[in-house]
N, C-alpha and C. Protein backbone atom coordinates (compact mmCIF):
# COMPACT_ATOMS: atom_id res chain seq x y z
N UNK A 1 7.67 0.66 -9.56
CA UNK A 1 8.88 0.63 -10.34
C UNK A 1 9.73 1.87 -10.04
N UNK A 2 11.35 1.82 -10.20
CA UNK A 2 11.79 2.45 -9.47
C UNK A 2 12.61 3.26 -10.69
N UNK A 3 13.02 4.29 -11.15
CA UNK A 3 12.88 5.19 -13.04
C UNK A 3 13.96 5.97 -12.75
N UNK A 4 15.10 5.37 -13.06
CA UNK A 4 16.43 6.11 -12.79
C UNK A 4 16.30 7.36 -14.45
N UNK A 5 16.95 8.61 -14.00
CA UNK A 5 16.87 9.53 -15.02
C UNK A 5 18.30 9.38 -15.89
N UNK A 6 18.80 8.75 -15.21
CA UNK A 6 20.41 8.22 -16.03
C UNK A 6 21.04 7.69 -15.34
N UNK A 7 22.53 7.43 -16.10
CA UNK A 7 23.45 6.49 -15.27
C UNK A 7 24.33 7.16 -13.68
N UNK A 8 24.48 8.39 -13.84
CA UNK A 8 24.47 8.99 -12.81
C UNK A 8 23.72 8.74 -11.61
N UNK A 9 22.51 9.28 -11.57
CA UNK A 9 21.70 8.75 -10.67
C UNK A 9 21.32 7.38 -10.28
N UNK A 10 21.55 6.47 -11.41
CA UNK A 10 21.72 5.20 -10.99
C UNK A 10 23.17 4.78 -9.96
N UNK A 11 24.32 5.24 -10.57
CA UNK A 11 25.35 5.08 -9.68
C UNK A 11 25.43 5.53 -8.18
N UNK A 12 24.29 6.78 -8.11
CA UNK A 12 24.04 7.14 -7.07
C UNK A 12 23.37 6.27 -5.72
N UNK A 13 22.38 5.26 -6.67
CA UNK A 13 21.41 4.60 -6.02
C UNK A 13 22.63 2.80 -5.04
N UNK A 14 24.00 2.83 -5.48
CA UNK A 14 24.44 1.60 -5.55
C UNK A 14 24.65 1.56 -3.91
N UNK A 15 24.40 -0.07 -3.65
CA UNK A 15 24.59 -0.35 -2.36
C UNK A 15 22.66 -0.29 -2.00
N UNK A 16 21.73 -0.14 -2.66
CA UNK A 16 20.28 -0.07 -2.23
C UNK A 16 19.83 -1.55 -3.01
N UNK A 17 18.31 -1.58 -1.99
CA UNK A 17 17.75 -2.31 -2.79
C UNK A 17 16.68 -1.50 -3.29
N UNK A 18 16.45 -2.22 -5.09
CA UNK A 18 15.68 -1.08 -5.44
C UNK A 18 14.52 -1.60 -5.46
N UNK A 19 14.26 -3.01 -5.19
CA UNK A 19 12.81 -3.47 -5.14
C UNK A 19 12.17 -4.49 -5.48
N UNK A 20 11.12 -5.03 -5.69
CA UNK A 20 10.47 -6.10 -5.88
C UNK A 20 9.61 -6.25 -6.85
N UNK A 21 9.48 -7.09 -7.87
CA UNK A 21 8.53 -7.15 -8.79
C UNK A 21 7.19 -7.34 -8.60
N UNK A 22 6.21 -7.73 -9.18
CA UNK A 22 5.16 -8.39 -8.62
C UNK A 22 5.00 -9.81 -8.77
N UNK A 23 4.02 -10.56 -8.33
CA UNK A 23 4.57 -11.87 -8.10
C UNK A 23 3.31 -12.64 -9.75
N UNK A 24 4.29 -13.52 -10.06
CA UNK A 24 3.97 -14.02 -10.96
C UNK A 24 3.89 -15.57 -10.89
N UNK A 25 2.50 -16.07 -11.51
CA UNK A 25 3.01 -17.79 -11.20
C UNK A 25 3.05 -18.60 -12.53
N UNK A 26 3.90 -19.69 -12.19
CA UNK A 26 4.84 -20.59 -12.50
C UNK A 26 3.40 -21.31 -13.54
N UNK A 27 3.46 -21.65 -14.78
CA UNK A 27 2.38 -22.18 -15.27
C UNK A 27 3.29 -23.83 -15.82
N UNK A 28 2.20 -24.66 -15.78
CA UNK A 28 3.32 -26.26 -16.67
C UNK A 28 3.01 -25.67 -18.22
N UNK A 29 2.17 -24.68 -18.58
CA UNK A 29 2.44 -24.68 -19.83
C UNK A 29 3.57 -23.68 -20.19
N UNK A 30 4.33 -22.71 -18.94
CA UNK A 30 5.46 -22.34 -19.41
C UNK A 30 6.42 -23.50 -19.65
N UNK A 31 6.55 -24.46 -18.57
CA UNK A 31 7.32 -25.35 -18.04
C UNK A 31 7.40 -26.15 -19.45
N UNK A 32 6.00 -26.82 -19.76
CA UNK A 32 6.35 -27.23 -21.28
C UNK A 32 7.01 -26.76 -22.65
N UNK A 33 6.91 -25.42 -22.69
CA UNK A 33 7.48 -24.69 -23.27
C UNK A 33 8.74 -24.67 -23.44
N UNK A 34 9.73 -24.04 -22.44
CA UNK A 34 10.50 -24.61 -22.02
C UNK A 34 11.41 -25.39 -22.39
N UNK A 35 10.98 -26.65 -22.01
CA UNK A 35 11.05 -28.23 -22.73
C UNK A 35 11.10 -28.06 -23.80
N UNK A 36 9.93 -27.62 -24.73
CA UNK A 36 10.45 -28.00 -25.96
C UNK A 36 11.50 -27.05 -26.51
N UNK A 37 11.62 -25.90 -26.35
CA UNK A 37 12.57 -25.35 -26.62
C UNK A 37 13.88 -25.67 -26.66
N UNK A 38 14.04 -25.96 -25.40
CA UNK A 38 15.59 -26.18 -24.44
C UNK A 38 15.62 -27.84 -24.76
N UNK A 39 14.38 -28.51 -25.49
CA UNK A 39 15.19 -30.25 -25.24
C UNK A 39 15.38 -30.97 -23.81
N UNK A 40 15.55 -30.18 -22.91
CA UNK A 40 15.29 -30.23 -21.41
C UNK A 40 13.64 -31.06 -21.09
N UNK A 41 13.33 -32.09 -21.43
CA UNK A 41 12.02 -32.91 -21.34
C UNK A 41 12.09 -33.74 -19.64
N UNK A 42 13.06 -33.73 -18.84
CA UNK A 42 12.97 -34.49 -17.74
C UNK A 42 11.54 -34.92 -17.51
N UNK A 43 11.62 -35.67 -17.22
CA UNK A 43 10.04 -36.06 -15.83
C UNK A 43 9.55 -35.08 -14.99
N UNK A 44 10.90 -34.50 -14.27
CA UNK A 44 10.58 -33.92 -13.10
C UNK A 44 9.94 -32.48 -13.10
N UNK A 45 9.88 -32.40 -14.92
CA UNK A 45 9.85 -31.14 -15.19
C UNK A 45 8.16 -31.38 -16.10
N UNK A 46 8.26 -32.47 -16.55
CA UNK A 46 7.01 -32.67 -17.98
C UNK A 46 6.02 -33.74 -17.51
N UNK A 47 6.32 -34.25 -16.41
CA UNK A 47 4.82 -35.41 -16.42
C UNK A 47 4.33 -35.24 -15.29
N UNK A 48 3.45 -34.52 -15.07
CA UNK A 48 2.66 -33.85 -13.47
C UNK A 48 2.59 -35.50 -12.83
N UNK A 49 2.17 -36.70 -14.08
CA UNK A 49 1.90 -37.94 -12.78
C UNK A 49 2.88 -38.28 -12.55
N UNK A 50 4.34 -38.81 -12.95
CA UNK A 50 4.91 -39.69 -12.74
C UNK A 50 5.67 -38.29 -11.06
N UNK A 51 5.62 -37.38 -11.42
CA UNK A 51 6.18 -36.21 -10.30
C UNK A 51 5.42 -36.35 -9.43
N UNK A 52 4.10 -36.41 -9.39
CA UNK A 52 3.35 -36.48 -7.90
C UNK A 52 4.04 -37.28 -7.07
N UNK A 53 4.28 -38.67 -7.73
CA UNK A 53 5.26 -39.65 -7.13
C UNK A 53 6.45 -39.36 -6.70
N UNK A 54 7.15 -38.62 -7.47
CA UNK A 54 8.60 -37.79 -6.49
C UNK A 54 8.95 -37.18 -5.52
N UNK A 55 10.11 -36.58 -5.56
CA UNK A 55 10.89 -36.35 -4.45
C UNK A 55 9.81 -34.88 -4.18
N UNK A 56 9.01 -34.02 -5.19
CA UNK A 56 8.36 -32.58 -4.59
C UNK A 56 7.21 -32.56 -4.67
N UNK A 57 6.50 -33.63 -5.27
CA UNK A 57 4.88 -33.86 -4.83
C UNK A 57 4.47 -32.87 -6.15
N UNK A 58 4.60 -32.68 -7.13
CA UNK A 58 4.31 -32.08 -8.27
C UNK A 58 5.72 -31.81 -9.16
N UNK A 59 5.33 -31.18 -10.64
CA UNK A 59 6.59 -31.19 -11.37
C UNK A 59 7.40 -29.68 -11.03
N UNK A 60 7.91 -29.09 -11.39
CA UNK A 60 8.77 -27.96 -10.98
C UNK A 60 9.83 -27.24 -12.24
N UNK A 61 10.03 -25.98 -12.15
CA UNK A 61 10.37 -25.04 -13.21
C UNK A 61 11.57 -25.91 -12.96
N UNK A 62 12.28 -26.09 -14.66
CA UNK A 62 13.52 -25.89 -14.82
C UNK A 62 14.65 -24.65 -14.19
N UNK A 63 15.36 -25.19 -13.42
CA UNK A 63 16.20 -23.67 -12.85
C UNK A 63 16.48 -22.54 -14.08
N UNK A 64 16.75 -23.22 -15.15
CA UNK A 64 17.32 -22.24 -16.44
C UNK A 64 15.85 -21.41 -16.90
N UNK A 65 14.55 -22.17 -16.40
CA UNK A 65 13.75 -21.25 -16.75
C UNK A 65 13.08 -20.31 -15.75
N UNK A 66 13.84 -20.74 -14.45
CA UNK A 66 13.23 -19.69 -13.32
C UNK A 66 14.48 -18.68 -13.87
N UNK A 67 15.62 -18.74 -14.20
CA UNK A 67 16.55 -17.87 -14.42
C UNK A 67 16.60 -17.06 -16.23
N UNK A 68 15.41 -17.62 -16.85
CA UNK A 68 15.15 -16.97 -17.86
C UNK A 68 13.87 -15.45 -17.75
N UNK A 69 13.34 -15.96 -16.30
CA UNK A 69 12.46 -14.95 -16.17
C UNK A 69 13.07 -13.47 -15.27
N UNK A 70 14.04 -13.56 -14.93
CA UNK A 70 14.89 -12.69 -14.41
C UNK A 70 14.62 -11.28 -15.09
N UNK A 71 15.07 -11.28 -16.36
CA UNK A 71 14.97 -10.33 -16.95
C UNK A 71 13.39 -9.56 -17.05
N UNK A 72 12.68 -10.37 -17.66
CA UNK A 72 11.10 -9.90 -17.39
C UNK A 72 10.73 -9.48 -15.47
N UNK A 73 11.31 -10.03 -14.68
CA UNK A 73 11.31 -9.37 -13.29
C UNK A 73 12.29 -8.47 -13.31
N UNK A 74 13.00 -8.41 -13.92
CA UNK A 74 13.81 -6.95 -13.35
C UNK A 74 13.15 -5.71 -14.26
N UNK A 75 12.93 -5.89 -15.26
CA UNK A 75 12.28 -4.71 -15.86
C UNK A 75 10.96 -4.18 -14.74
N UNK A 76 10.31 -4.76 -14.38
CA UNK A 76 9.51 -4.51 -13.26
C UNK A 76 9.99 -3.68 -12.01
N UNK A 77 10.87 -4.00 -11.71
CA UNK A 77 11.59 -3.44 -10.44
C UNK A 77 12.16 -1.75 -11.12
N UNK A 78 13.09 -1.72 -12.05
CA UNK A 78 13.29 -0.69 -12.36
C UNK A 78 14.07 -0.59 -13.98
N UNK A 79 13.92 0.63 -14.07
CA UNK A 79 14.41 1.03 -15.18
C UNK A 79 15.63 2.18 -15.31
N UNK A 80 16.34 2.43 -16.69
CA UNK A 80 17.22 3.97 -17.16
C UNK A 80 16.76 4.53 -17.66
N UNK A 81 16.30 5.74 -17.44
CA UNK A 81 16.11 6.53 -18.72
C UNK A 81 17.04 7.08 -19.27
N UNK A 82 16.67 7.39 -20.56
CA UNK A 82 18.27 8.38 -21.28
C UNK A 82 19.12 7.55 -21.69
N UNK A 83 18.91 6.25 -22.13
CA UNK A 83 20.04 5.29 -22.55
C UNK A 83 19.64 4.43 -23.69
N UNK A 84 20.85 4.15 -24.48
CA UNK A 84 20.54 3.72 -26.20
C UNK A 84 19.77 2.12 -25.62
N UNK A 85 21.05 1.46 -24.73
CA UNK A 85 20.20 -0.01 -24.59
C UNK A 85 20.98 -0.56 -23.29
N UNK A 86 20.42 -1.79 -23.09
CA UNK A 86 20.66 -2.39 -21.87
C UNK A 86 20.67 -3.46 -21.90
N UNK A 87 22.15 -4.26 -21.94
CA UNK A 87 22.37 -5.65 -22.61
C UNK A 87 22.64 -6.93 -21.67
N UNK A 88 22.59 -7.65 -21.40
CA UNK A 88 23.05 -9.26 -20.77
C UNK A 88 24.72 -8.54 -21.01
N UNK A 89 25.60 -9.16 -19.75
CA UNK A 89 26.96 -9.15 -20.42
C UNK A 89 27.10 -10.16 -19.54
N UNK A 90 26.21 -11.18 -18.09
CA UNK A 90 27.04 -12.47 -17.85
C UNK A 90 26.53 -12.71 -16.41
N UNK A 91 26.77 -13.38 -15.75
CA UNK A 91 26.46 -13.53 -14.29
C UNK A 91 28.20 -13.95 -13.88
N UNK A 92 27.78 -13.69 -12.31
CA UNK A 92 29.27 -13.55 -11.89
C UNK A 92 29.33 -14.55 -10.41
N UNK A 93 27.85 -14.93 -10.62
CA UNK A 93 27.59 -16.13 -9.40
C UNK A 93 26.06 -16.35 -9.81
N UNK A 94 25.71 -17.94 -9.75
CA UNK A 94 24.10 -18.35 -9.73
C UNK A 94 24.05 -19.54 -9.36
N UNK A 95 23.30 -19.04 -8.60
CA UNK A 95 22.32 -20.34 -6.76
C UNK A 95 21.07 -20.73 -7.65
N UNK A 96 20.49 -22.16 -7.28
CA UNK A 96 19.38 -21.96 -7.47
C UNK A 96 19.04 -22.92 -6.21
N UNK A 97 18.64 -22.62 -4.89
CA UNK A 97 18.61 -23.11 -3.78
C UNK A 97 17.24 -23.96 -3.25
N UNK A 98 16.29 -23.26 -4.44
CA UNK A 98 15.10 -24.45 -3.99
C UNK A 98 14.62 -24.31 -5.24
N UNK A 99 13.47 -25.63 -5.62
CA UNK A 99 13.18 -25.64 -6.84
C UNK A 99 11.51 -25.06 -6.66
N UNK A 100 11.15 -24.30 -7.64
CA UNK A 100 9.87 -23.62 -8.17
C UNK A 100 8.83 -24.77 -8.24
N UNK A 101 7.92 -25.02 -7.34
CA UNK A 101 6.85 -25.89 -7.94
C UNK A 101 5.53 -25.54 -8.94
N UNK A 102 5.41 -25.61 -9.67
CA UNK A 102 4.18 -25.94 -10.66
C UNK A 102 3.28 -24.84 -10.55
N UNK A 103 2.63 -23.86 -10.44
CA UNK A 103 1.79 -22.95 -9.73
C UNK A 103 1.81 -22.24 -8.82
N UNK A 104 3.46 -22.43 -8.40
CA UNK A 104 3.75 -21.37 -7.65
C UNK A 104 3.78 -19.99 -7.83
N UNK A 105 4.25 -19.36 -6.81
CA UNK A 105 4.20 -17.34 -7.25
C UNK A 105 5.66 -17.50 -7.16
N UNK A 106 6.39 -16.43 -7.69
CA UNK A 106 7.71 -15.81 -7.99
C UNK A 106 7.37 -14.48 -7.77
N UNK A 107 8.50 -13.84 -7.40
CA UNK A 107 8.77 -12.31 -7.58
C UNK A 107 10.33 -12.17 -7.54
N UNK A 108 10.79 -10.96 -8.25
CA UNK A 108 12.20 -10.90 -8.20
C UNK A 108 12.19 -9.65 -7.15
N UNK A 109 13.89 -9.59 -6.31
CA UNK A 109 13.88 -8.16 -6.03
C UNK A 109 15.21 -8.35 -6.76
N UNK A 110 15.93 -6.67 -6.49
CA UNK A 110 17.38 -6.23 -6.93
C UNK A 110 17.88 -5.19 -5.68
N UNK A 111 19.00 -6.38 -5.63
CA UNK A 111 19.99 -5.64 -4.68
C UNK A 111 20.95 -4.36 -6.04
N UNK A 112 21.08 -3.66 -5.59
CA UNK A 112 22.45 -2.50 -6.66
C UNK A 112 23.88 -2.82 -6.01
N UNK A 113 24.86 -3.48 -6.86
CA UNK A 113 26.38 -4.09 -6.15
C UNK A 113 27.18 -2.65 -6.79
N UNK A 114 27.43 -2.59 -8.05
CA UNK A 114 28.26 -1.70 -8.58
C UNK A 114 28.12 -1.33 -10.11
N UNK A 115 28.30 0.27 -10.39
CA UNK A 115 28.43 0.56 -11.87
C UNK A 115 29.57 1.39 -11.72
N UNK A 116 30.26 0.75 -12.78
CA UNK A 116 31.27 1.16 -13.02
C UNK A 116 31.97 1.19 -14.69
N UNK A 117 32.62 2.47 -15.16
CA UNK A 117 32.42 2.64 -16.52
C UNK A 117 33.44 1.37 -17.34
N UNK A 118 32.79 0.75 -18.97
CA UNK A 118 33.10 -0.20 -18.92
C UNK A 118 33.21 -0.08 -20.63
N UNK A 119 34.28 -0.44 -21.18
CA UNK A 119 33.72 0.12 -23.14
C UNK A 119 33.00 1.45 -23.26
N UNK A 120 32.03 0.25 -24.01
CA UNK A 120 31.01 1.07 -24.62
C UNK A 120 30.12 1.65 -23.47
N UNK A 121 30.07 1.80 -22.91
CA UNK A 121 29.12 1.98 -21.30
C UNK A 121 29.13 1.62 -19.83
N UNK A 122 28.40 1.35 -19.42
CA UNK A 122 28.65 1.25 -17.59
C UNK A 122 28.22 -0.28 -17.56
N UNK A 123 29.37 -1.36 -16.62
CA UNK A 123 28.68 -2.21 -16.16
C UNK A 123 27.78 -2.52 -14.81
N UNK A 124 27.12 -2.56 -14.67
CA UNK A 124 25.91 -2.75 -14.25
C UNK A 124 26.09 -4.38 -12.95
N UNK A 125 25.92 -4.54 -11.90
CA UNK A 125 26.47 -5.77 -11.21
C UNK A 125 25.06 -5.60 -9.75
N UNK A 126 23.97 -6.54 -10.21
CA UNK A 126 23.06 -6.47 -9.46
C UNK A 126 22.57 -7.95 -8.80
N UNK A 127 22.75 -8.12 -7.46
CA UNK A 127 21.99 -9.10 -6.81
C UNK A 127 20.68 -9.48 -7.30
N UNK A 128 19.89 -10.80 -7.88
CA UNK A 128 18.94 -10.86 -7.99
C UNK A 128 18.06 -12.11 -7.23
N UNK A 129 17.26 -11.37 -6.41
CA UNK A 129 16.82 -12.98 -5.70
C UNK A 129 15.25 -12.89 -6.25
N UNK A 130 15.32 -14.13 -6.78
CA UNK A 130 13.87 -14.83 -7.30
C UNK A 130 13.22 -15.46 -5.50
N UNK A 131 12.41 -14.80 -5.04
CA UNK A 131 11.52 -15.36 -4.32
C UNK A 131 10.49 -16.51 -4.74
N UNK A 132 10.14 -17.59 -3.88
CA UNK A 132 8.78 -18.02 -4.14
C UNK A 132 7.69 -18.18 -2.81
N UNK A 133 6.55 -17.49 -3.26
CA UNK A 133 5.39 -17.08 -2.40
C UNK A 133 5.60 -18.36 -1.14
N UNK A 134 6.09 -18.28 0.03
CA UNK A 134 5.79 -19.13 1.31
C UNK A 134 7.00 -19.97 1.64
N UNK A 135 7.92 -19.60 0.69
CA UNK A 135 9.12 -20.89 0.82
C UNK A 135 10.02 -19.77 1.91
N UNK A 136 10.64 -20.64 2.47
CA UNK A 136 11.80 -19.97 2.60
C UNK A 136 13.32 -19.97 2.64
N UNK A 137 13.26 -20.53 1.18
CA UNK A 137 14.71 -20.33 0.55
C UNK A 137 14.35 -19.71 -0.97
N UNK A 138 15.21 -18.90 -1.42
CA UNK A 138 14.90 -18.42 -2.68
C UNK A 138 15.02 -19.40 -3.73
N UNK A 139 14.20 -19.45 -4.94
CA UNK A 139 14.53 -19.98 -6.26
C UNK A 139 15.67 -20.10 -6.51
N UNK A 140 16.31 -19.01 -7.03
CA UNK A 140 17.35 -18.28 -7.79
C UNK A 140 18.21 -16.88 -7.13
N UNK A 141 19.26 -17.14 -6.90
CA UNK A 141 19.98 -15.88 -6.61
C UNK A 141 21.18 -15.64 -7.40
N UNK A 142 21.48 -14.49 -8.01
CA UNK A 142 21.78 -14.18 -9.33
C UNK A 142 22.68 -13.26 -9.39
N UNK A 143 23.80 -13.03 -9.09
CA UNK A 143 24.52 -12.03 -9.44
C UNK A 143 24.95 -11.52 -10.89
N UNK A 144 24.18 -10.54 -11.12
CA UNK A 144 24.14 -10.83 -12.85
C UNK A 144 24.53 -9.72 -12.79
N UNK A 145 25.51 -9.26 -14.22
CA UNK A 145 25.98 -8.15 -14.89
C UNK A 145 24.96 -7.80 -16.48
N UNK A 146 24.92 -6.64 -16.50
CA UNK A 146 24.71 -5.84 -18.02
C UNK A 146 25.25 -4.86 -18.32
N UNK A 147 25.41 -4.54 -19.45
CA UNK A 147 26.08 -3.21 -19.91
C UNK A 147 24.63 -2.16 -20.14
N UNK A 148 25.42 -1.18 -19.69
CA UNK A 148 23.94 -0.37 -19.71
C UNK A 148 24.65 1.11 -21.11
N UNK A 149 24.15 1.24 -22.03
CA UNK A 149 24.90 2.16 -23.48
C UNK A 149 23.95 3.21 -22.91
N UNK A 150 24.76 4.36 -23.20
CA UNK A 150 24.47 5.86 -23.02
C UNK A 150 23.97 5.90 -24.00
């Protein structure tokens, strides 16, 4: 993990990548979860048999929930120190270019685009690509913003 001492030194770091999470896999009991939460029940997402039969040979993460784990992978990659909080303020582009199968691995990295001062604090504008273990197209690629409060 990569432990910025403030927003300074974070601004310092922009234009890097700061790294990669560790890889985490895809469970159907997140996937069910999920579902019930989100109402999102598809097939393609909730019935391992009728999916074997489909188009990916098993069922597969909802994109909204490969893109809900973002956050839990970026805390991994890095952190601020010295700051009240660190909020969602939006995405500013999101791919989701291949779909997550069932037991797959994930890892996030973070590209650094730009901080720049914003209100209450600095916005924050970071590339995020959700890998999955052997594919080669990413999950999820994420240009996501946060406000980061002094």
């Amino acid at each position: 993990m990569r432990v910025f001492s403030g927003l300074l030194e974070l601004e310092q770091s922009v234009g890097t990548h700061l790294g990669w999470s560790t890889w985490h896999t895809v469970t159907q009991e997140q996937v069910d979860a999920f579902a019930a939460t989100t109402g999102d029940r598809q097939w393609i997402h909730t019935d391992p048999a009728r999916a074997a039969a489909g188009p990916f040979g098993v069922t597969i993460a909802h994109g909204f929930l490969t893109l809900s784990l973002v956050s839990a992978l970026t805390w991994e990659v890095y952190r601020v120190d010295g700051v009240t909080a660190v909020l969602n303020y939006g995405a500013d582009r999101l791919r989701f270019p291949a779909p997550v199968p069932v037991g797959a691995r994930v890892r996030a990295g973070v590209q650094l685009s730009s901080v720049t001062p914003a209100g209450t604090g600095h916005r924050v504008l970071a590339r995020t690509t959700v890998q999955i273990e052997g594919a080669d197209k990413p999950a999820c690629v994420l240009d996501g913003l946060s406000v980061v409060v002094p």
